[in-house]
Protein backbone atom coordinates (compact mmCIF):
# COMPACT_ATOMS: atom_id res chain seq x y z
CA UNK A 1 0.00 0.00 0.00
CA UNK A 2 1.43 3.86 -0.81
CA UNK A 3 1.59 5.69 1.86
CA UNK A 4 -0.81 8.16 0.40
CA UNK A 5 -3.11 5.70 0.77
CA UNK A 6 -3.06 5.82 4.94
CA UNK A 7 -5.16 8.49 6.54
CA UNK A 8 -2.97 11.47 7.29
CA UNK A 9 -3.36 10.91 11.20
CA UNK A 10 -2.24 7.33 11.08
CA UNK A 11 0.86 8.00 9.56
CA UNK A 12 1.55 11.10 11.78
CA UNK A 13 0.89 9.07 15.43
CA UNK A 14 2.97 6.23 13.68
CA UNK A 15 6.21 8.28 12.77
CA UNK A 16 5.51 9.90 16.53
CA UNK A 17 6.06 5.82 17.59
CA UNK A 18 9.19 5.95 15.80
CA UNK A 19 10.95 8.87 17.19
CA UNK A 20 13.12 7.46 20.29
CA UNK A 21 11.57 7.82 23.33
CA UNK A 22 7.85 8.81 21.90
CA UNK A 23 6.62 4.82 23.09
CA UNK A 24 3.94 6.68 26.07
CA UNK A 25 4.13 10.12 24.52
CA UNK A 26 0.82 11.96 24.05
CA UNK A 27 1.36 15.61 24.29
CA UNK A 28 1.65 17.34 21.36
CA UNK A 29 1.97 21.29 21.03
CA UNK A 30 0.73 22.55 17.99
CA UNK A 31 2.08 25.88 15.85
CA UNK A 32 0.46 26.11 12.99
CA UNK A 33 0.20 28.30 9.28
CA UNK A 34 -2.81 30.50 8.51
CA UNK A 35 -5.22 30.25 5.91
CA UNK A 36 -5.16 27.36 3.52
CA UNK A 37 -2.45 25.40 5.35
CA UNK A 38 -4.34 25.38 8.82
CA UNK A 39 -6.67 23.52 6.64
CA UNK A 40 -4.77 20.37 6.54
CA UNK A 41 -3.01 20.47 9.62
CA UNK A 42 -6.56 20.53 11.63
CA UNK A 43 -8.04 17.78 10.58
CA UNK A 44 -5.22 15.65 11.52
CA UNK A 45 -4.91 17.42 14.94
CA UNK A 46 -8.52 16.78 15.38
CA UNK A 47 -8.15 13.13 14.46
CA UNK A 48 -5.09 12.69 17.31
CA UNK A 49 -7.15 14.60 19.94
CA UNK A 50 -9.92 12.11 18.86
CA UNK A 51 -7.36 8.79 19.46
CA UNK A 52 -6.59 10.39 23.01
CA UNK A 53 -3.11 12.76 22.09
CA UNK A 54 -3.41 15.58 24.17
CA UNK A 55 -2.89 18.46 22.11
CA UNK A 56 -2.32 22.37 22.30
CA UNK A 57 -2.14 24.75 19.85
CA UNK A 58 -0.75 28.41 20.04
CA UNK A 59 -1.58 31.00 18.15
CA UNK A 60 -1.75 34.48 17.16
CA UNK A 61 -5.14 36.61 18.39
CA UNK A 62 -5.15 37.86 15.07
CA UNK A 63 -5.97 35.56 12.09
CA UNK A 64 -8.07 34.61 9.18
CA UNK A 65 -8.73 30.67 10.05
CA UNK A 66 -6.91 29.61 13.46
CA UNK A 67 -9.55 31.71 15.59
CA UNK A 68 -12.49 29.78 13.95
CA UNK A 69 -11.19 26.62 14.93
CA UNK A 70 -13.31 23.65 16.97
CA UNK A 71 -12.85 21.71 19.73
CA UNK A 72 -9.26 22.87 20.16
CA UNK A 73 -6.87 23.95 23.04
CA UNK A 74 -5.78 27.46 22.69
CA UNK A 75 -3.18 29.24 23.82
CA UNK A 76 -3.32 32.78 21.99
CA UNK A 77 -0.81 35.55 21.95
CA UNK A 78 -1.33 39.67 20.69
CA UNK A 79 0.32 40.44 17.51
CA UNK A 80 1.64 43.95 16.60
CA UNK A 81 -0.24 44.06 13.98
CA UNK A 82 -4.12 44.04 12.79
CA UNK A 83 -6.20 42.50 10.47
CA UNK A 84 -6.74 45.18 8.48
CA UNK A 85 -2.31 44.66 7.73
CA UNK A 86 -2.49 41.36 6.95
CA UNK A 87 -5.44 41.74 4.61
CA UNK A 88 -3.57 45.02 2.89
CA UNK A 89 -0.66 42.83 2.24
CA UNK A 90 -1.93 39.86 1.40
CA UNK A 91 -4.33 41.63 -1.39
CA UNK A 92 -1.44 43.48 -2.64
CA UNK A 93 0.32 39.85 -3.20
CA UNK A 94 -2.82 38.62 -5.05
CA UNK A 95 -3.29 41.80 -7.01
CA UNK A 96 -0.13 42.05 -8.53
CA UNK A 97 -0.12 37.97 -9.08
CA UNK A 98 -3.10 38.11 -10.95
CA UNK A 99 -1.97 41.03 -12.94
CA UNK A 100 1.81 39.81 -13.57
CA UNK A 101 2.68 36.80 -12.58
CA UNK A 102 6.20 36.82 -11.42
CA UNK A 103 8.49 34.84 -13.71
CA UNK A 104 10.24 32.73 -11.07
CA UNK A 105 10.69 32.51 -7.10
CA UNK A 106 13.28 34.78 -6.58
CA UNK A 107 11.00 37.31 -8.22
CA UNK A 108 8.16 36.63 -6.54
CA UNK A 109 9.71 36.30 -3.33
CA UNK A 110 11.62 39.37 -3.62
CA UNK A 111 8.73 41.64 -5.14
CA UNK A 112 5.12 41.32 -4.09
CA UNK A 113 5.23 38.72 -1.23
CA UNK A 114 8.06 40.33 0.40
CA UNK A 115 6.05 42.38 2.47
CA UNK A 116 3.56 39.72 3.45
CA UNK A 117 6.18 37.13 4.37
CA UNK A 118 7.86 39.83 6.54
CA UNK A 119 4.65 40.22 8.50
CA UNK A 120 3.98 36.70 8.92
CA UNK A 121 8.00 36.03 10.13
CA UNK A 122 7.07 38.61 12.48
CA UNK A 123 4.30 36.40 14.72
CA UNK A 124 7.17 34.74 16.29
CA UNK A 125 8.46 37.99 17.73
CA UNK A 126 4.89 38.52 19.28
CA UNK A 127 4.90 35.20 20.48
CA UNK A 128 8.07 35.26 22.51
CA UNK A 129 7.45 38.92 23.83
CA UNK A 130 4.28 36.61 26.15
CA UNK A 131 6.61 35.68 28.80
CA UNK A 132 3.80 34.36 30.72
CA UNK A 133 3.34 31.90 27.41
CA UNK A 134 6.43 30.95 27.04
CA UNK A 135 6.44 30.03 30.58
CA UNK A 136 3.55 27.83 30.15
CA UNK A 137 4.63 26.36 27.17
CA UNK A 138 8.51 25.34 29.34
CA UNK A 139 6.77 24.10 32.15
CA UNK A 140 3.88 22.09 29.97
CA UNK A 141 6.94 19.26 29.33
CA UNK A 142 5.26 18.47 25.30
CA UNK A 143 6.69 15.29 23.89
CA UNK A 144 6.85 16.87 19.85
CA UNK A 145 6.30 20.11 18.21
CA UNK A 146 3.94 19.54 15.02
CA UNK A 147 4.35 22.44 12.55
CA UNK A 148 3.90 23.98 9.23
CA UNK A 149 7.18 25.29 8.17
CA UNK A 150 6.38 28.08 6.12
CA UNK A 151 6.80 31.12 8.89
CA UNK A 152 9.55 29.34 10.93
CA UNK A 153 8.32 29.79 13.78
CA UNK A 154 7.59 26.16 14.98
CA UNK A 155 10.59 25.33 14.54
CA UNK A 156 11.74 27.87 16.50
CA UNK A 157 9.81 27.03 19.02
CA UNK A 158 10.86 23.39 18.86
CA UNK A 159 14.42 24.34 19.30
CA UNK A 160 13.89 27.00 22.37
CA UNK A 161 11.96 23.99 24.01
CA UNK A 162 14.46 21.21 22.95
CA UNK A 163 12.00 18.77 21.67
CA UNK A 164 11.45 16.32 18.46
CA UNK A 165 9.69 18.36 15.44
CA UNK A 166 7.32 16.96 12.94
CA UNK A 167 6.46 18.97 9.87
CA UNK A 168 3.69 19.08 7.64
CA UNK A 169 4.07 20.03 4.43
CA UNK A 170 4.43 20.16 0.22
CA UNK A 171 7.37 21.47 -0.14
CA UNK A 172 10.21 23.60 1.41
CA UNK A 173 11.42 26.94 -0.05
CA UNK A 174 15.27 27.27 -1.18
CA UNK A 175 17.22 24.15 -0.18
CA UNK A 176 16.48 23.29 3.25
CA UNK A 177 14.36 20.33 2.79
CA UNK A 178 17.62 18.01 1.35
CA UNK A 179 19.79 20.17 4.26
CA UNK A 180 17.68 19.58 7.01
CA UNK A 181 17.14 16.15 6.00
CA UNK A 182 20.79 15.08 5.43
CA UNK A 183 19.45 13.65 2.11
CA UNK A 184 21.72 13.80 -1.22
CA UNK A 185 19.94 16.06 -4.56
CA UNK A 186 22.01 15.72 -7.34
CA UNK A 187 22.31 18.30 -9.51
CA UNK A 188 23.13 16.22 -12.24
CA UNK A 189 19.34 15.16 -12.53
CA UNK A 190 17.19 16.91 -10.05
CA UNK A 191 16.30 19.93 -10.99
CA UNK A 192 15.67 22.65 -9.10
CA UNK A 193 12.21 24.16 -7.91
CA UNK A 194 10.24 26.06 -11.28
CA UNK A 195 12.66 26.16 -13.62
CA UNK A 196 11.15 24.35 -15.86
CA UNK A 197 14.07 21.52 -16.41
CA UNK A 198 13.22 18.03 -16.16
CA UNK A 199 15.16 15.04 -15.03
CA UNK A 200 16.95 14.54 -18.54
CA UNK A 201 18.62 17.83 -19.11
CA UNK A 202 21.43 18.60 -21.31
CA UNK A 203 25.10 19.47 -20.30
CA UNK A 204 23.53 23.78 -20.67
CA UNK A 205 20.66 22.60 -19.26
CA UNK A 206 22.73 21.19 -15.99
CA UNK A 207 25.12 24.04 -15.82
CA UNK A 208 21.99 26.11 -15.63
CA UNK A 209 20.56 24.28 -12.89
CA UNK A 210 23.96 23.96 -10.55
CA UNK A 211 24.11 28.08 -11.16
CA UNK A 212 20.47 28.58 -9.63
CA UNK A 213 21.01 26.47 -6.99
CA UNK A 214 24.45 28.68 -6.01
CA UNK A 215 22.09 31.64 -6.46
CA UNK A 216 19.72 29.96 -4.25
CA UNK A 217 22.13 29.01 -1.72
CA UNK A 218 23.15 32.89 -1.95
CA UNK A 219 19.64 34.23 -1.72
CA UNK A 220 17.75 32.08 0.82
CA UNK A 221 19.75 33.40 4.21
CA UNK A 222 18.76 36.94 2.84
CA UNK A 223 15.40 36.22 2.67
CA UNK A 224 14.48 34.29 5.84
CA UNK A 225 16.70 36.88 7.38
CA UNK A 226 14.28 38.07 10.01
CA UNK A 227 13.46 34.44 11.19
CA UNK A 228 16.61 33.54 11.46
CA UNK A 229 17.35 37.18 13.55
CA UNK A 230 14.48 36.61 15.96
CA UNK A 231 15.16 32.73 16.35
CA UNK A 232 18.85 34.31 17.24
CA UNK A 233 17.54 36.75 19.91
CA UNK A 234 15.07 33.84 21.48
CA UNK A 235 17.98 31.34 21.67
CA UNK A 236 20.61 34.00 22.59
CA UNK A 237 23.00 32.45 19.51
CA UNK A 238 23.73 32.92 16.07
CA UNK A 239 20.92 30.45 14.13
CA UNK A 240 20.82 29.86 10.53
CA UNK A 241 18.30 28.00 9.03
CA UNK A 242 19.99 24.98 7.97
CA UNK A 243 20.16 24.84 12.23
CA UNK A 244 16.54 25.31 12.83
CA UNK A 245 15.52 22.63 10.10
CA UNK A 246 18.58 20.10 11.25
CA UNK A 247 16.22 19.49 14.21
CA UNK A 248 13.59 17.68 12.00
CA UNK A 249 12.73 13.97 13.38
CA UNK A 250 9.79 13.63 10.61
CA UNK A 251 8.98 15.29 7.21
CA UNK A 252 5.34 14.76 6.37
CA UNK A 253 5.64 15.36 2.70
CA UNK A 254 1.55 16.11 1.21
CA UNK A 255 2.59 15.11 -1.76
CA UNK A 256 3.41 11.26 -3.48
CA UNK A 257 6.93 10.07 -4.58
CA UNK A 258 5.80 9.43 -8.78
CA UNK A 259 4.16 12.98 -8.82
CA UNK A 260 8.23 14.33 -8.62
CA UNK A 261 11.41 13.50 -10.31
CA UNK A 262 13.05 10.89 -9.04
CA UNK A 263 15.27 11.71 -6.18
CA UNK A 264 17.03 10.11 -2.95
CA UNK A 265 14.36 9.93 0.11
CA UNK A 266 15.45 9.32 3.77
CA UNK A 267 13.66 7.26 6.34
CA UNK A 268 12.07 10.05 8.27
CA UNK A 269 10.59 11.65 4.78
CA UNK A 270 7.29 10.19 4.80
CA UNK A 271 5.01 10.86 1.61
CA UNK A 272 1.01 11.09 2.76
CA UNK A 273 -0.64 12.15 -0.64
CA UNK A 274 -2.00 15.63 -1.78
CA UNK A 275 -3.91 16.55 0.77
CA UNK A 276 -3.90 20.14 0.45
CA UNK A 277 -7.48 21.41 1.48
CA UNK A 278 -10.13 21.80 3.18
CA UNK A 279 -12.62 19.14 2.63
CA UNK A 280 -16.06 20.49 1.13
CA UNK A 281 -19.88 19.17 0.71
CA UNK A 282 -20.94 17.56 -1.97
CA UNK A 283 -22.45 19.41 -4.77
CA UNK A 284 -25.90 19.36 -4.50
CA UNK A 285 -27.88 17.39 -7.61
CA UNK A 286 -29.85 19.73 -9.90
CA UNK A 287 -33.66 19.01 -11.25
């Protein structure tokens, strides 16, 4: 059987099992994405609160999805910013995508989401200025951090608290997945992310591919550069990101190995299918 074909909070309470020490652990904290990510990630936190985990999740008091959330343990934190900011920047992203799409990920990255990822690094900030949160979440004793890369903070967190992370997720900007991971890319055959190369590329077509990835390598510290400076200020130590996603004891990958090019995979990368949203009603039949 693929491991798509295992519900998604099967194969998350069995690569828990597998982490060293995790045989009687039940306590999960929770740090999740907004919007269209939270989707995912909450119905497989509501399936492990339903098997018994007991589970927390912390969040920001301003948000477009993780306020609405059901039958959940909360922990919230104030953010220095309103809702009317994230909805300013997150229009201007959408705007300008639908008008000109941006021809590659530096681009895009760089021009209009710039902004809105700076905002969204900046919930990590908020979150450690609660000291009376952080205290809680020292003195709670969780067994795993489960978290959605993409703002950096869960990992963060993971590290300040010293436990096991597990992350949830399609992909990883830059390089960090293969970093993190310990696990070999070639650049001979694997290209990199949207450029359009496939698995067969010429000798140009290769050279092209090892220069982006130096370019990525280049960029990537730049851009995560606030993450990486308030991870640095919680932990009181330089932090690069390659550190915070070293930490990693299991990559929940929501995609499935033949949907990529072929590519070395490590034991803890664990592919779960392309479960991506949230689940919907069934059309209703017309007369």
């Amino acid at each position: 059987m693929a491991s798509g074909d295992l519900p998604t909070s099967l194969l998350l309470c069995v690569c828990l099992l597998l982490v060293p020490g995790f045989a009687q652990a039940d306590r999960l904290l929770v740090v999740p994405m907004d919007g269209s990510h939270w989707f995912t990630m909450q119905m497989v936190v509501e399936k492990l609160i339903h098997r018994g985990h007991e589970v927390m999740t912390v969040v920001p008091e301003v948000s477009w999805q993780l306020g609405k959330s059901l039958n959940l343990t909360m922990k919230m934190y104030s953010t220095s910013h309103s809702l009317e900011d994230m909805n300013r920047v997150f229009k201007y992203l959408s705007d300008t995508q639908w008008k000109n799409v941006e021809p590659s990920m530096f681009s895009l990255l760089t021009g209009s989401a710039k902004h809105f990822f700076e905002l969204l690094f900046s919930h990590c900030r908020d979150l450690f200025n609660d000291k009376k949160l952080v205290e809680f979440l020292k003195q709670s004793s969780f067994d795993a951090v489960f978290l959605d890369p993409l703002d950096v903070c869960g990992l963060t967190v993971a590290k300040y608290l010293s436990v096991p992370s597990v992350i949830i997720a399609r992909g990883i900007f830059c390089h960090y997945l293969e970093a993190g991971a310990q696990c070999p890319s070639p650049l001979s055959y694997v290209p990199r992310g949207l450029l359009k190369l496939t698995d067969t590329m010429t000798f140009k077509e290769r050279v092209w591919n090892y220069l982006s990835y130096m370019v990525e390598r280049a960029f990537c510290p730049q851009f995560f550069k606030i993450a990486t400076d308030i991870a640095s200020e919680v932990l009181q130590t330089p932090v690069t990101m390659d550190d915070l996603f070293s930490q990693v004891s299991i990559w929940l990958l929501r995609t499935d190995f033949v949907l990529d090019f072929p590519t070395p995979v490590m034991p803890n990368m664990v592919f779960i299918g392309g479960i991506n949203c949230q689940k919907r009603k069934l059309i209703s039949k017309v007369e």
